[in-house]
N, C-alpha and C. Protein backbone atom coordinates (compact mmCIF):
# COMPACT_ATOMS: atom_id res chain seq x y z
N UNK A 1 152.20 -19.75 233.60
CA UNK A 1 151.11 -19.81 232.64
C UNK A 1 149.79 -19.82 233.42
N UNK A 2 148.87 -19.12 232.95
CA UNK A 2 147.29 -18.70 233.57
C UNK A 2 146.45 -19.60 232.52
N UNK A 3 145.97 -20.84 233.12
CA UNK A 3 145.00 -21.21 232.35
C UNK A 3 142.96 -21.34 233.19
N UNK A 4 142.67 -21.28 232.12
CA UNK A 4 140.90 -20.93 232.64
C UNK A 4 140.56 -22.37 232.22
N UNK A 5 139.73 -23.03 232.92
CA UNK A 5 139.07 -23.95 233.02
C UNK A 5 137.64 -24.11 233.28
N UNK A 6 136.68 -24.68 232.29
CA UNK A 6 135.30 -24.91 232.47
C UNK A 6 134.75 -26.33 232.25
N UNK A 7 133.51 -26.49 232.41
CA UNK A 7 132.91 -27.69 232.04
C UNK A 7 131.78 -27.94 232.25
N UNK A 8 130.92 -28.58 231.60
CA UNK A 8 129.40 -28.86 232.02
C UNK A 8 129.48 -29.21 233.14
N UNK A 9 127.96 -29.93 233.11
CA UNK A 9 128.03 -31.45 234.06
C UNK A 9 128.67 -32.70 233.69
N UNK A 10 128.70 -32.79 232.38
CA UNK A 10 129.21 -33.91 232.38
C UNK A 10 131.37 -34.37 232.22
N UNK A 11 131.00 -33.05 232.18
CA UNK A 11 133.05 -32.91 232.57
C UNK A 11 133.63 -32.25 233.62
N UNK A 12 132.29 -32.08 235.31
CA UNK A 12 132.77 -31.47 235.76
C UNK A 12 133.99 -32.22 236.90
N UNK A 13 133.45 -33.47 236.83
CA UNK A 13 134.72 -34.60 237.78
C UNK A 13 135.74 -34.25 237.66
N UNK A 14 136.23 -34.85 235.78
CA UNK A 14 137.20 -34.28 235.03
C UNK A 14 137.60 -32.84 235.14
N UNK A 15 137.16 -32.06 234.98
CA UNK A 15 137.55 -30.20 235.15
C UNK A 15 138.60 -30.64 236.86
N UNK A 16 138.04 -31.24 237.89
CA UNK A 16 138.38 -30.87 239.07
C UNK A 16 139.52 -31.84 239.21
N UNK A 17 139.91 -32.93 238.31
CA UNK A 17 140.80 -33.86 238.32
C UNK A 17 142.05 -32.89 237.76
N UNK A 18 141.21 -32.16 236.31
CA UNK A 18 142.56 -31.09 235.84
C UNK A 18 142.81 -30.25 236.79
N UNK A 19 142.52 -29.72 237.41
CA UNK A 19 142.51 -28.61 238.00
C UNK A 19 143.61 -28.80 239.43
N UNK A 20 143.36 -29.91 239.71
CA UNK A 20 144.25 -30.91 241.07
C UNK A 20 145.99 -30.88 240.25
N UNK A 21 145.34 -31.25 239.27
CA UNK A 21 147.13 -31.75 238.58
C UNK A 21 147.53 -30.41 237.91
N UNK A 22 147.21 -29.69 237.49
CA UNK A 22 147.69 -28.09 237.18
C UNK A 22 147.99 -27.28 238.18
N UNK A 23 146.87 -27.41 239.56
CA UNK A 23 147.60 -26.83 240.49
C UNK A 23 148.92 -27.32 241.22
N UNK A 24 148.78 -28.37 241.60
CA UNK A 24 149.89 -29.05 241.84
C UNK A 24 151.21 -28.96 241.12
N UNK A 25 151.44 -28.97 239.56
CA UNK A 25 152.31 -28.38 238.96
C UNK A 25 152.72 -27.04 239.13
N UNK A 26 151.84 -26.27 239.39
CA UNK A 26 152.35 -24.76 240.19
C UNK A 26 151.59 -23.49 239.21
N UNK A 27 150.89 -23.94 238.43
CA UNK A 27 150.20 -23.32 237.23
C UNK A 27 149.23 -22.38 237.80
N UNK A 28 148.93 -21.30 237.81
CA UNK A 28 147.54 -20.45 237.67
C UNK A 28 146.42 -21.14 236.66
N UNK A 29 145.35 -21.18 237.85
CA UNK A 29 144.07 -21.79 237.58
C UNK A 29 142.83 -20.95 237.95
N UNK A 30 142.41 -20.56 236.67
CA UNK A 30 140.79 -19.72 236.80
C UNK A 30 139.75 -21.05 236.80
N UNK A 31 138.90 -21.18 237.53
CA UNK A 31 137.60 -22.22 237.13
C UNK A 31 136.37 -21.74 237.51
N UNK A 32 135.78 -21.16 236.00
CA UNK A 32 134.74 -20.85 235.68
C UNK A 32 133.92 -21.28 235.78
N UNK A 33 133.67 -22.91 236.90
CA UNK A 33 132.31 -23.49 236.74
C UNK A 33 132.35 -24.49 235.51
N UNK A 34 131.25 -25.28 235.66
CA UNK A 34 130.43 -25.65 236.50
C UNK A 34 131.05 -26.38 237.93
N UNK A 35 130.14 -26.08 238.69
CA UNK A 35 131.20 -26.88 240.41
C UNK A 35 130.17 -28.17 240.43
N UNK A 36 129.05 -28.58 240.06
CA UNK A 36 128.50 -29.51 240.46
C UNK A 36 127.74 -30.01 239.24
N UNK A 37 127.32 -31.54 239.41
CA UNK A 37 127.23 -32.20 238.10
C UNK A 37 125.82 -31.85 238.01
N UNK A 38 124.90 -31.00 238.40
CA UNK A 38 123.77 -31.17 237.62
C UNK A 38 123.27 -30.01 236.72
N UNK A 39 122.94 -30.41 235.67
CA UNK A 39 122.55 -30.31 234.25
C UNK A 39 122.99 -28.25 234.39
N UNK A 40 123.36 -27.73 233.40
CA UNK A 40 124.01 -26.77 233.21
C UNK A 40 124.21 -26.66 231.26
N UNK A 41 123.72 -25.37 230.80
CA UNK A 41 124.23 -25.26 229.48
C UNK A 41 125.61 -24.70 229.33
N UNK A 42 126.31 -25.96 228.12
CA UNK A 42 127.57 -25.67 228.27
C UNK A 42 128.22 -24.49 227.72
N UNK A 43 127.53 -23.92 226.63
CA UNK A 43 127.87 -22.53 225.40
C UNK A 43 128.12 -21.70 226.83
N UNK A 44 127.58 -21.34 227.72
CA UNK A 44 127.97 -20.74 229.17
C UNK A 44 129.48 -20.75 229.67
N UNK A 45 129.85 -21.99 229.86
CA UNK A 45 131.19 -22.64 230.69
C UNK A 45 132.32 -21.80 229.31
N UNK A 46 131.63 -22.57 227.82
CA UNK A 46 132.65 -22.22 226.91
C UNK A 46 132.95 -20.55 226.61
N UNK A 47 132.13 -19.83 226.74
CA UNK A 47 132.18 -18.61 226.79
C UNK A 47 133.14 -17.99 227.67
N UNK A 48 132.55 -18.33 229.45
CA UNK A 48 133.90 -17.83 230.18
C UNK A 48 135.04 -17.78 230.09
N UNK A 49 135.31 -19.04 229.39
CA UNK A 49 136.39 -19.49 229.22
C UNK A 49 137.23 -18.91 227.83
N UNK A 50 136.18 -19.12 226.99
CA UNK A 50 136.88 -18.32 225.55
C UNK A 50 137.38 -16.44 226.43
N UNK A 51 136.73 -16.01 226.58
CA UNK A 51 136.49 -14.46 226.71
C UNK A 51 137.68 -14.47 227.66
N UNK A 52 138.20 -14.96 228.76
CA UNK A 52 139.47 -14.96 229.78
C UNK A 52 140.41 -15.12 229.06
N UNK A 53 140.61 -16.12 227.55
CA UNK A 53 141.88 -16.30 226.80
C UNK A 53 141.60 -15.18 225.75
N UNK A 54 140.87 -14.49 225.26
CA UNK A 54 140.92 -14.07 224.07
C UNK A 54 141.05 -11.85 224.86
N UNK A 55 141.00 -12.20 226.26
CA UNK A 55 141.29 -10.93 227.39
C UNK A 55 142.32 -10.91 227.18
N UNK A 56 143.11 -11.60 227.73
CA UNK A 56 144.67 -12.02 227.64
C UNK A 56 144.45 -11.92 229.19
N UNK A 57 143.24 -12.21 230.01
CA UNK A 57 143.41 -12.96 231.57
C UNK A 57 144.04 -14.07 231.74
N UNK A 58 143.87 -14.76 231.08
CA UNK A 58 144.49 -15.85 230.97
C UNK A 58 145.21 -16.92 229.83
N UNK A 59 146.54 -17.11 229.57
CA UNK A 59 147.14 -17.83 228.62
C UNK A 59 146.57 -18.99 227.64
N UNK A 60 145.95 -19.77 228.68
CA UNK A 60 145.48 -20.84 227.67
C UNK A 60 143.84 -21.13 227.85
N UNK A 61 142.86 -22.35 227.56
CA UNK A 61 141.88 -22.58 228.32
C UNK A 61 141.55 -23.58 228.00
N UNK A 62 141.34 -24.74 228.64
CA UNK A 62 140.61 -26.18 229.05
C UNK A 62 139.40 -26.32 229.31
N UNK A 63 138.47 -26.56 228.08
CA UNK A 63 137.12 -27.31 228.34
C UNK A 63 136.45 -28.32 228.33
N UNK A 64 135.70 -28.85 228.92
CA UNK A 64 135.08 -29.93 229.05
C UNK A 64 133.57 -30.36 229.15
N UNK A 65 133.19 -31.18 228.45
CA UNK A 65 132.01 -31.68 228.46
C UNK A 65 131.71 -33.07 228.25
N UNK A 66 130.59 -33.90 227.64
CA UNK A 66 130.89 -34.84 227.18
C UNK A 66 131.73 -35.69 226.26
N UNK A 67 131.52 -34.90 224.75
CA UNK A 67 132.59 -35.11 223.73
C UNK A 67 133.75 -34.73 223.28
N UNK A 68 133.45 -32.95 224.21
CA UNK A 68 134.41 -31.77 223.56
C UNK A 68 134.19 -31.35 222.44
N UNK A 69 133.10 -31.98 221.54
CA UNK A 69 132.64 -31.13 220.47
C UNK A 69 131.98 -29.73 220.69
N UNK A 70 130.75 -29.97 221.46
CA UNK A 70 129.99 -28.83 221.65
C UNK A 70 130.64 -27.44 222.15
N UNK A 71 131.65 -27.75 223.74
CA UNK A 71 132.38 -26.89 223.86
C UNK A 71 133.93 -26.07 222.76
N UNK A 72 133.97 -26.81 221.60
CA UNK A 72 134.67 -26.05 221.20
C UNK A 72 134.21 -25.63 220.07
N UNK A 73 133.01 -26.00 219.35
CA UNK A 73 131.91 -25.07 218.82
C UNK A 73 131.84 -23.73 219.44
N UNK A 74 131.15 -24.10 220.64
CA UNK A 74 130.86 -22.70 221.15
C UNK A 74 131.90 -21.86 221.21
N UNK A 75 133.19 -22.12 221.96
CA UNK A 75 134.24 -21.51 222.01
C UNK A 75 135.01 -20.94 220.70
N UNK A 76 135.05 -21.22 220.11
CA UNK A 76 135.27 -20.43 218.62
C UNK A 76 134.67 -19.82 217.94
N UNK A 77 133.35 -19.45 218.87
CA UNK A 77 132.56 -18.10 218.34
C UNK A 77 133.07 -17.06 218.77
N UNK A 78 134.19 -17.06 219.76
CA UNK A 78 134.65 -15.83 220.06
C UNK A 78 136.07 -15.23 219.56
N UNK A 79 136.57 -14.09 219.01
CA UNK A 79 137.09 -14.02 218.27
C UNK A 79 138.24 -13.91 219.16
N UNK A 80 139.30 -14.31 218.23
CA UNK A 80 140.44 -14.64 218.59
C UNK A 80 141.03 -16.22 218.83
N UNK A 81 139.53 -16.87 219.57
CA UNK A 81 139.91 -18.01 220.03
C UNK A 81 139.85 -19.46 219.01
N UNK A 82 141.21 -20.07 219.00
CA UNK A 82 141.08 -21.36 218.53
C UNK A 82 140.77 -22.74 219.11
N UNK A 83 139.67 -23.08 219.55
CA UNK A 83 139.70 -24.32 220.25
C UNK A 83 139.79 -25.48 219.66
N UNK A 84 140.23 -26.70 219.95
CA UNK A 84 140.29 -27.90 219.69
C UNK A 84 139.90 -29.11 220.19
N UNK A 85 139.07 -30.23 220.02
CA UNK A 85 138.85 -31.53 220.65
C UNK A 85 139.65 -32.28 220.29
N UNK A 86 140.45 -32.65 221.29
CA UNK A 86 141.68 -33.88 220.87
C UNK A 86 141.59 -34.91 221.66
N UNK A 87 141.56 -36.14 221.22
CA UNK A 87 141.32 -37.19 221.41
C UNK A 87 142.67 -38.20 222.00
N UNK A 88 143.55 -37.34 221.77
CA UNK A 88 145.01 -38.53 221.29
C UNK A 88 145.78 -37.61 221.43
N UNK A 89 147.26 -38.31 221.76
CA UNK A 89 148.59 -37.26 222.24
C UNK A 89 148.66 -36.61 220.70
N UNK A 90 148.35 -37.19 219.86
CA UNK A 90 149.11 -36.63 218.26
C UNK A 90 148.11 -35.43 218.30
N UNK A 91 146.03 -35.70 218.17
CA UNK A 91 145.60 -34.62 217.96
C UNK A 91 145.82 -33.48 218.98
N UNK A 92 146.52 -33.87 220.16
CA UNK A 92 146.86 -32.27 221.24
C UNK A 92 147.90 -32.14 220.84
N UNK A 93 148.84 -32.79 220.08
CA UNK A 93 150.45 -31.75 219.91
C UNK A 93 150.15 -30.92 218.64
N UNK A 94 149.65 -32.00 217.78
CA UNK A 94 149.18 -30.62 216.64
C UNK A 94 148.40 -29.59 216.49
N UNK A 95 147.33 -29.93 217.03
CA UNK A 95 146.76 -28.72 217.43
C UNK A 95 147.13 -27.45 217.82
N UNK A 96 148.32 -27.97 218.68
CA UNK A 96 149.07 -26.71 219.23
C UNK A 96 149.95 -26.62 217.88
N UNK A 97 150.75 -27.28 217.51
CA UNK A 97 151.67 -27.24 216.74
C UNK A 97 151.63 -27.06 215.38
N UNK A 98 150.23 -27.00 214.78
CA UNK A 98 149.68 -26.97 213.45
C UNK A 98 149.36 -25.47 213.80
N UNK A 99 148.20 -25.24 214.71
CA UNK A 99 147.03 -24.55 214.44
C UNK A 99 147.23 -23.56 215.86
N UNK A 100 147.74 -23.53 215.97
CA UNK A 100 148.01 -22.29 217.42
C UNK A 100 146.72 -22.28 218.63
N UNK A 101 146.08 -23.67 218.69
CA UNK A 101 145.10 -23.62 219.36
C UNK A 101 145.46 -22.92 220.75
N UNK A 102 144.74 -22.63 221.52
CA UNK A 102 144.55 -21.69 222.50
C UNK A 102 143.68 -22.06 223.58
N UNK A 103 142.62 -23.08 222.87
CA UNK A 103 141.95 -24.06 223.94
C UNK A 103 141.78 -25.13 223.49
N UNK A 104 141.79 -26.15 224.35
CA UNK A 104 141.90 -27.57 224.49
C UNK A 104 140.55 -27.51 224.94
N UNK A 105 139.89 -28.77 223.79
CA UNK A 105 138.48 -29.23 224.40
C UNK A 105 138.67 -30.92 224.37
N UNK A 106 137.91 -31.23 225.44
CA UNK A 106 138.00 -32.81 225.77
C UNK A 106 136.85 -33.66 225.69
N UNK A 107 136.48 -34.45 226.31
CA UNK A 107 135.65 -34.94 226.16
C UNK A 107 135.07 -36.58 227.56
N UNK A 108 134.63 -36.00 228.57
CA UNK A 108 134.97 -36.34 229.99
C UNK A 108 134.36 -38.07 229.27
N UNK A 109 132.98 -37.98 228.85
CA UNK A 109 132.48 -39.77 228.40
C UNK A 109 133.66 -40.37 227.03
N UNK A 110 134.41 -39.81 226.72
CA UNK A 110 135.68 -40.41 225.88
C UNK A 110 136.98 -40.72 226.18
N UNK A 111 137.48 -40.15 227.50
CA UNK A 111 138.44 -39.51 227.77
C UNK A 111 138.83 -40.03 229.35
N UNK A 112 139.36 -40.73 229.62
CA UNK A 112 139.98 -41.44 231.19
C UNK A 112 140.81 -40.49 231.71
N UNK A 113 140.76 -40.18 232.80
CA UNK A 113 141.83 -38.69 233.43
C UNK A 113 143.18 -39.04 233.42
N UNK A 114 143.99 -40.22 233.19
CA UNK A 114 144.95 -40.07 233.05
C UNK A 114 145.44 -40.25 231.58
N UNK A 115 144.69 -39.88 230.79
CA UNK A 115 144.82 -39.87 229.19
C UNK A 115 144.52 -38.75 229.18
N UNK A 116 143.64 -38.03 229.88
CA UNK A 116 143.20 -36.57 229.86
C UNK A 116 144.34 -35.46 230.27
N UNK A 117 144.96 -35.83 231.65
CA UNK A 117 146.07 -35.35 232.04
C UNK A 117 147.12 -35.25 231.15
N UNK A 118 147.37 -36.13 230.71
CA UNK A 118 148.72 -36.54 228.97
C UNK A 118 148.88 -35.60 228.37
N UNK A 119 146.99 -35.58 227.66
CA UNK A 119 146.77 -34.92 226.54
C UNK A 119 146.75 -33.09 227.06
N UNK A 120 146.77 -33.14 228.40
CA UNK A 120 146.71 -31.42 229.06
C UNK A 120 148.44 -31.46 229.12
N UNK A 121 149.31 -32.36 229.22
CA UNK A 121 150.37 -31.79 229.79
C UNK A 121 150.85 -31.61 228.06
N UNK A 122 150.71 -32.50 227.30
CA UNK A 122 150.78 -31.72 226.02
C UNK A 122 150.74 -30.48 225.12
N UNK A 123 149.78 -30.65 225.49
CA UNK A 123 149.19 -29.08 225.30
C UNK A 123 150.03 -28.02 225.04
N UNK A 124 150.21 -27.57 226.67
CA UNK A 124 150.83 -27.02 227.36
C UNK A 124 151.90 -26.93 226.77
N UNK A 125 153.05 -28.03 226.99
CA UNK A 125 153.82 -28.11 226.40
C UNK A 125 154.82 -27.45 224.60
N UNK A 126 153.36 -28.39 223.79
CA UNK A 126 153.64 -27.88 222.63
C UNK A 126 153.92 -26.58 221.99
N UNK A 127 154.78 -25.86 221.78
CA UNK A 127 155.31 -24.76 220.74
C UNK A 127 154.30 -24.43 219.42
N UNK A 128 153.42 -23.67 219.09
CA UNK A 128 153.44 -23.83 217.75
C UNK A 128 154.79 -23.36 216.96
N UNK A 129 154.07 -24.07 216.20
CA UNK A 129 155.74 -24.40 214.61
C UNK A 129 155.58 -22.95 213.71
N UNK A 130 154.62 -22.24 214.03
CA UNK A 130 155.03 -20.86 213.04
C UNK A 130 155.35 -21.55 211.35
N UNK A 131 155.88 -20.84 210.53
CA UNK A 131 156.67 -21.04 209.39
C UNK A 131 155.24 -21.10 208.59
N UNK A 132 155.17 -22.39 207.72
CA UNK A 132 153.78 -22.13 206.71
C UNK A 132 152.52 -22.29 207.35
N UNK A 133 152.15 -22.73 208.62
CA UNK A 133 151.62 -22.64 209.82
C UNK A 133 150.97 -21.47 210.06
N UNK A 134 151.59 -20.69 210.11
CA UNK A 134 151.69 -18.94 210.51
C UNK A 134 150.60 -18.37 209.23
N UNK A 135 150.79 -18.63 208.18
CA UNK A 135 149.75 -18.18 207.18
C UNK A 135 148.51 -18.51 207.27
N UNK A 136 148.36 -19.85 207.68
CA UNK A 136 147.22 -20.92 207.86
C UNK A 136 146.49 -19.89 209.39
N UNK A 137 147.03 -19.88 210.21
CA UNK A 137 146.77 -19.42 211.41
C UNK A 137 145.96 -17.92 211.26
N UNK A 138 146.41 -17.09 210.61
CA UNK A 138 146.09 -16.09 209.99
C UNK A 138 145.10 -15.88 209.25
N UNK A 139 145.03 -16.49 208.41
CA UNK A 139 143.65 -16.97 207.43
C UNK A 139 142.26 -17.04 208.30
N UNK A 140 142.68 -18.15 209.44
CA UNK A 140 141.34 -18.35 210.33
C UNK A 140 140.99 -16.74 211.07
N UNK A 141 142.41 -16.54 211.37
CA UNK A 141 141.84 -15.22 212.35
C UNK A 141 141.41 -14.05 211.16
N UNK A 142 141.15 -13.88 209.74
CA UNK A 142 140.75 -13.34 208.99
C UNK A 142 139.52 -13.80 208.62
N UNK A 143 138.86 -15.10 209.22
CA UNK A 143 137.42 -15.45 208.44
C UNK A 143 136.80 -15.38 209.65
N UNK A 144 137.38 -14.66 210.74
CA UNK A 144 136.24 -14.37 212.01
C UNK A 144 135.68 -12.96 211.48
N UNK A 145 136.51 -11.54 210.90
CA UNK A 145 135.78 -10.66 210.19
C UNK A 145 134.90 -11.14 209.05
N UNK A 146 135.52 -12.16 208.19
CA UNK A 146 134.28 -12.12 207.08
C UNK A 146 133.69 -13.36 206.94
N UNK A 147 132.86 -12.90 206.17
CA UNK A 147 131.81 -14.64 205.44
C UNK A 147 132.93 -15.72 205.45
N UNK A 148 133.69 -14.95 204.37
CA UNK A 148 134.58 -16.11 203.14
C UNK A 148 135.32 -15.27 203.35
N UNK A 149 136.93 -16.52 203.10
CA UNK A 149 137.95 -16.18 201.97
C UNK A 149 138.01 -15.76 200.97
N UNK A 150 138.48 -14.65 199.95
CA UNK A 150 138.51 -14.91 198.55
C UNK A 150 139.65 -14.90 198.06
């Protein structure tokens, strides 16, 4: 599995903590930056990162910032991509397992690296469940062409 990895400044510790334990597992690792903690806009980091998963360069993608909100805002402006901020082993298995997320967003001032690591080996891990899932999944990738549903 090829995963891309980004992060501000304020998740770039974290980015390099993931990045130690993914390589070490034996995983392909893109890291898009940021390499050093000072001040950096994150819609940047999330972009590289969306655009490498939604290439098909790379399988999955891990972002980071302070909350993981902002980065997965940004990251779901690009089409194809589903990102997620998960907080908790439950919100990273479903995510994957509900919603076919595709990137994991974190949140480095919420988030302790070995709760962070958990919630990455999760991830990873999780299968999406397909079945009524699969419709839901679909829907989203249909409201990146339009306004609305109707």
């Amino acid at each position: 599995m090829r995963i891309a990895l980004g992060a501000d400044h304020a998740g770039v510790a974290l980015k390099h903590d993931i990045t130690r334990l993914l390589t070490a597992r034996g995983l392909a690792c893109t890291d898009v930056g940021t390499m050093t903690a000072d001040p950096v806009d994150y819609p940047v980091f999330a972009a590289r990162v969306a655009e490498a998963v939604a290439s098909g360069a790379c399988d999955r993608g891990i972002l980071i910032c302070g909350t993981g909100i902002g980065m997965a805002i940004a990251a779901n402006k690009v089409s194809g991509i589903r990102a997620a901020a998960a907080y908790d082993e439950t919100t990273a298995r479903l995510c994957r397992a509900h919603n076919d997320a595709n990137v994991l967003t974190l949140g480095a001032r919420l988030t302790d690296a070995a709760t962070a690591a958990r919630l990455v080996d999760i991830f990873l891990a999780t299968p999406f469940d397909a079945g009524r899932h699969a419709r839901r999944v679909a829907m989203i990738a249909a409201m990146t062409c339009a306004a609305a549903l109707t």
